[in-house]
N, C-alpha and C. Protein backbone atom coordinates (compact mmCIF):
# COMPACT_ATOMS: atom_id res chain seq x y z
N UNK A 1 53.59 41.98 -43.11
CA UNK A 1 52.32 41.29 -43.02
C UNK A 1 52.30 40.35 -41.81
N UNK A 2 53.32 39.32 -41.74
CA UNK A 2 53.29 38.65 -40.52
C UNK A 2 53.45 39.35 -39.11
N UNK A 3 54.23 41.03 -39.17
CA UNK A 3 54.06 41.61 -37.70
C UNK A 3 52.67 42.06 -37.58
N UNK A 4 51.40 42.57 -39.12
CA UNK A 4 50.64 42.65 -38.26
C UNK A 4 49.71 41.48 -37.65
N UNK A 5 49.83 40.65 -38.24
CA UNK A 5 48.87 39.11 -37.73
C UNK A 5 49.55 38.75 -36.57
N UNK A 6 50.49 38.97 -36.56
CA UNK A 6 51.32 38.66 -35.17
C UNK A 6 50.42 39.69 -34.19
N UNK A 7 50.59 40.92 -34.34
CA UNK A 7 49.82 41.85 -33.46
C UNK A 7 48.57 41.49 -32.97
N UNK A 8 47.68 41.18 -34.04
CA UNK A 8 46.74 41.17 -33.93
C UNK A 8 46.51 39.77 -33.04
N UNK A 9 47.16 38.76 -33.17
CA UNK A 9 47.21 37.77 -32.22
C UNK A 9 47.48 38.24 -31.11
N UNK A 10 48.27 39.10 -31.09
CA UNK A 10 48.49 39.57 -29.63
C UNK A 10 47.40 40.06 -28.98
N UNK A 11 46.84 40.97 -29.42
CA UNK A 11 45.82 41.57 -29.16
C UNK A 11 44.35 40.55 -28.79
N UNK A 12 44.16 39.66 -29.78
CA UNK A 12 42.75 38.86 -29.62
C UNK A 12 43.05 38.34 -28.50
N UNK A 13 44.52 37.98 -27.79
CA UNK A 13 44.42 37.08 -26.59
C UNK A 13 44.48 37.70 -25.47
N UNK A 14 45.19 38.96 -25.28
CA UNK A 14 45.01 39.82 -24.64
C UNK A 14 43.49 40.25 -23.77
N UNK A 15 43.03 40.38 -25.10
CA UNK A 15 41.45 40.84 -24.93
C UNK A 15 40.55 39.58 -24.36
N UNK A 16 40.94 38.26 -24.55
CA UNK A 16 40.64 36.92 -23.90
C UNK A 16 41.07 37.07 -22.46
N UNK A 17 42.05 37.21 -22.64
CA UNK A 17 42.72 37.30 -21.25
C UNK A 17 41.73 38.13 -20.20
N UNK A 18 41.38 39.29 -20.66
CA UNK A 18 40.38 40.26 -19.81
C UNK A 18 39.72 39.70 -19.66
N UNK A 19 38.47 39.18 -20.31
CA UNK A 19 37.39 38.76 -20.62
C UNK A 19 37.44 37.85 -19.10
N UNK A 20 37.89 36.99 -19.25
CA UNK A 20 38.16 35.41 -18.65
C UNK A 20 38.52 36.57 -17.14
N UNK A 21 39.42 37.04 -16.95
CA UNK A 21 39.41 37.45 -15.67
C UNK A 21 38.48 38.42 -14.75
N UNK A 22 37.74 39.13 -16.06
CA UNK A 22 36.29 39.77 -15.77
C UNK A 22 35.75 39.04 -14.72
N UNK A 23 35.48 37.75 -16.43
CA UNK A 23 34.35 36.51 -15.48
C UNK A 23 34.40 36.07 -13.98
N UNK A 24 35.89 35.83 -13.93
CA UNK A 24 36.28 35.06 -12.42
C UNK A 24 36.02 35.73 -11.20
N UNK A 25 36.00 37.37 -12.06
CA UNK A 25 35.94 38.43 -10.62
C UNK A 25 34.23 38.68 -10.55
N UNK A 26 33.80 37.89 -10.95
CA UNK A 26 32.14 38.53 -11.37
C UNK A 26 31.14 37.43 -10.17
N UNK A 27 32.30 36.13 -10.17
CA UNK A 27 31.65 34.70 -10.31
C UNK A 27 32.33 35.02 -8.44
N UNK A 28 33.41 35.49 -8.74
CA UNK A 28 33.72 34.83 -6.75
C UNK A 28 32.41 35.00 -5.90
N UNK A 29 32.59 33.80 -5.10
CA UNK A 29 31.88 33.72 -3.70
C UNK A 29 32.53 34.37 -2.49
N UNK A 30 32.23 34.62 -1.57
CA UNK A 30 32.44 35.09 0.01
C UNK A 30 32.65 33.77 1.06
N UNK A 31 33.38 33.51 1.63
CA UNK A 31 33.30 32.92 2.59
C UNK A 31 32.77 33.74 3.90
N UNK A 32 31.42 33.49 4.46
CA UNK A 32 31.00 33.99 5.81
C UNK A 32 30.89 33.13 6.82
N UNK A 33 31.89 33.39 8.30
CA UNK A 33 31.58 32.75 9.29
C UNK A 33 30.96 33.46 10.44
N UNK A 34 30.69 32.42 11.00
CA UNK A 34 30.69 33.32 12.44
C UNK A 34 29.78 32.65 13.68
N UNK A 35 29.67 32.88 14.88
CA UNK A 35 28.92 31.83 15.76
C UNK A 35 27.55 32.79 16.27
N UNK A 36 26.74 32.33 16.63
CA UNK A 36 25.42 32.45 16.42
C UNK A 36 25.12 32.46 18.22
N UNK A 37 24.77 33.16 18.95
CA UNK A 37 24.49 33.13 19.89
C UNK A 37 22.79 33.90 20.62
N UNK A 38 22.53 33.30 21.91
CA UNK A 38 21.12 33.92 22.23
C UNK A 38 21.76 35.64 22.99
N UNK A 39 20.65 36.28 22.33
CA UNK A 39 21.35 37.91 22.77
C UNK A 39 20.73 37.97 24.35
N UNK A 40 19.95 37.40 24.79
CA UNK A 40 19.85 37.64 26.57
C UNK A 40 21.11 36.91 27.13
N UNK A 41 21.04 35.65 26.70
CA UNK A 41 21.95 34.92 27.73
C UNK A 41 23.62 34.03 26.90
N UNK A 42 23.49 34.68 25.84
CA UNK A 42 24.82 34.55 25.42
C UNK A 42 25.41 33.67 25.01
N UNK A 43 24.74 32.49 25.22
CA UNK A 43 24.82 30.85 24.61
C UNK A 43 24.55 30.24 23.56
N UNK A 44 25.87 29.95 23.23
CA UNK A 44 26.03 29.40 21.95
C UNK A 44 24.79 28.64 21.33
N UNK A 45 24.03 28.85 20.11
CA UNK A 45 23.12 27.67 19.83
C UNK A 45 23.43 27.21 18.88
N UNK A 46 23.18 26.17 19.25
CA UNK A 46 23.52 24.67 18.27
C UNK A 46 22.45 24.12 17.28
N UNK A 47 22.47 23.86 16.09
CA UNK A 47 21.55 24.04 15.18
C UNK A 47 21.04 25.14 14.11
N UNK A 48 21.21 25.84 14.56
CA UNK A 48 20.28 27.19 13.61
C UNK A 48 20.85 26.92 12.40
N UNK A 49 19.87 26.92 11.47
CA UNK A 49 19.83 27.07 9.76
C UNK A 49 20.11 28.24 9.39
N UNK A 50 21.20 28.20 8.70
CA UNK A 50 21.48 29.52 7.86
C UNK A 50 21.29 29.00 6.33
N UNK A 51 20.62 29.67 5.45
CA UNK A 51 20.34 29.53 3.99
C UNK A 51 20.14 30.77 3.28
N UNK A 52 20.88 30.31 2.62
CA UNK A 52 20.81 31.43 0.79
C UNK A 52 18.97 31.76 0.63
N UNK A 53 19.33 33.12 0.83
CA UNK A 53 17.43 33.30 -0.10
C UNK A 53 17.29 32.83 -0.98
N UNK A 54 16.11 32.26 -1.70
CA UNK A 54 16.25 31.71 -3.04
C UNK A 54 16.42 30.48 -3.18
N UNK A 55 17.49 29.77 -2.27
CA UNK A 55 18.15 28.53 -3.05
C UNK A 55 18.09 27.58 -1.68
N UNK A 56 18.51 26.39 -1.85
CA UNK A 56 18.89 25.45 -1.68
C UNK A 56 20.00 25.42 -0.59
N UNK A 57 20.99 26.60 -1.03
CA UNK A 57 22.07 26.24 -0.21
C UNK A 57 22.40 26.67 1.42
N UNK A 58 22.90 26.06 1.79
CA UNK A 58 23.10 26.31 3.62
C UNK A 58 24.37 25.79 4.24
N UNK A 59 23.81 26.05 5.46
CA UNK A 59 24.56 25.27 6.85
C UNK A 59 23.49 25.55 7.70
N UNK A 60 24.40 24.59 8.96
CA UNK A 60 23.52 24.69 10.46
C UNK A 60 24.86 25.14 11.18
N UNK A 61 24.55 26.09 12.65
CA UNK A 61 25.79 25.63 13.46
C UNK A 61 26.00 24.52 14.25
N UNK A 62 27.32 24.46 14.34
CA UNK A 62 27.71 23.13 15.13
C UNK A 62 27.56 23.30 16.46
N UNK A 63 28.31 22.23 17.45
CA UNK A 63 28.07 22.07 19.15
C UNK A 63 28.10 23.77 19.48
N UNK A 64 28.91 25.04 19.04
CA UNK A 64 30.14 25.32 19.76
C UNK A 64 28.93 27.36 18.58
N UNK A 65 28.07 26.95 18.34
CA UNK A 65 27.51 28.02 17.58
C UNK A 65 28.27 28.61 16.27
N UNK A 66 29.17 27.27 15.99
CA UNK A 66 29.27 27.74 14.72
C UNK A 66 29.50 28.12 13.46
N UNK A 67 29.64 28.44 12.36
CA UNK A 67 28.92 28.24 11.21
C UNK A 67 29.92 28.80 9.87
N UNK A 68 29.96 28.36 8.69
CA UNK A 68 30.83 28.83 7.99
C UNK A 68 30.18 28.24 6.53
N UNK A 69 30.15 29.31 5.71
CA UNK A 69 29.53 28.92 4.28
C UNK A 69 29.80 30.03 3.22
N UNK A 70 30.07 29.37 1.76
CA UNK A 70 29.96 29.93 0.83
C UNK A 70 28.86 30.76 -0.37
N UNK A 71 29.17 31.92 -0.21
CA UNK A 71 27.77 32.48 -1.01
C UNK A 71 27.96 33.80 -1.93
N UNK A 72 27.45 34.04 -2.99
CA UNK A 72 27.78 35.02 -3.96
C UNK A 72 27.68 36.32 -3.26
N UNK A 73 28.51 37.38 -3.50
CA UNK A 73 28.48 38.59 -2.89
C UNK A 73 27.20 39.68 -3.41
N UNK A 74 26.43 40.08 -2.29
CA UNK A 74 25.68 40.52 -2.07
C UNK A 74 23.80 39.42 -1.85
N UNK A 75 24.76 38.51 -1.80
CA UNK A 75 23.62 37.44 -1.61
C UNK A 75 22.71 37.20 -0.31
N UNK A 76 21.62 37.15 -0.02
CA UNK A 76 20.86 37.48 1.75
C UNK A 76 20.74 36.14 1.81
N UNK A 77 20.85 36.09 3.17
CA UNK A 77 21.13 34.69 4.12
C UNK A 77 19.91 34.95 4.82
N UNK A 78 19.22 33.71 5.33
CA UNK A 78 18.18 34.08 6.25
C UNK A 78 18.67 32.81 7.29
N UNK A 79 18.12 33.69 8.69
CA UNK A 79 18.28 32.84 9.87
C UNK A 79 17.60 32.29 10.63
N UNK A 80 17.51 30.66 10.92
CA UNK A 80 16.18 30.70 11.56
C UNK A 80 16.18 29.52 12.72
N UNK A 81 15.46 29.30 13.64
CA UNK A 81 15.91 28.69 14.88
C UNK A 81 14.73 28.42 15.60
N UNK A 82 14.41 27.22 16.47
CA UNK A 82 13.08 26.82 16.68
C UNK A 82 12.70 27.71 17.96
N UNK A 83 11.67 28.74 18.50
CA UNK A 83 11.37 28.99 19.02
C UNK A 83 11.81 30.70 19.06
N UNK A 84 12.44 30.92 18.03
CA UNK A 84 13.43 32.61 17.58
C UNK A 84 12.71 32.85 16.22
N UNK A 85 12.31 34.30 16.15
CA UNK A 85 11.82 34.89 14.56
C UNK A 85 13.00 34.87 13.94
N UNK A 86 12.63 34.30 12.89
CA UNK A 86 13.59 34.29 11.91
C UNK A 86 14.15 35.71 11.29
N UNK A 87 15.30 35.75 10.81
CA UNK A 87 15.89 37.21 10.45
C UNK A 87 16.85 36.75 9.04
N UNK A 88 16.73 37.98 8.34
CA UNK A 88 17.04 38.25 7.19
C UNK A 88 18.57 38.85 7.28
């Protein structure tokens, strides 16, 4: 009797165990970098807003074009810059 409650303990945590590592692999974010430049003349720009569709969250690039942020995988970033159409 106690090997099977023993088992079965084994088992319920086991099956926790999955569960919980499901979640973690479900939940990771992406780290995306990268520097942001003008496509005629190649220069770094400083400023441009990068943001999560949807939300709240962002960055800008720095002096040097640039940029590094966390965001759920398969998540669209939009880009946008004063005097440049913005891009998806």
């Amino acid at each position: 009797m106690k090997q099977k409650l023993r088992n079965s303990a084994q088992r319920a945590l086991a099956t926790f165990a999955m569960l919980l590592a499901f979640t973690a692999l479900m939940a990771q974010n992406l780290t995306i970098n990268g520097t942001i430049r003008d496509d005629q003349t190649g220069e770094s720009l400083i400023g441009v807003t990068l943001l999560q569709k949807g939300t709240t969250t962002g960055t800008t690039t720095d002096l040097d074009g640039k940029y590094s942020m966390s965001v759920p995988r398969g998540a669209v970033i939009v880009v946008s810059y004063v005097g440049y159409e913005s891009q998806e």
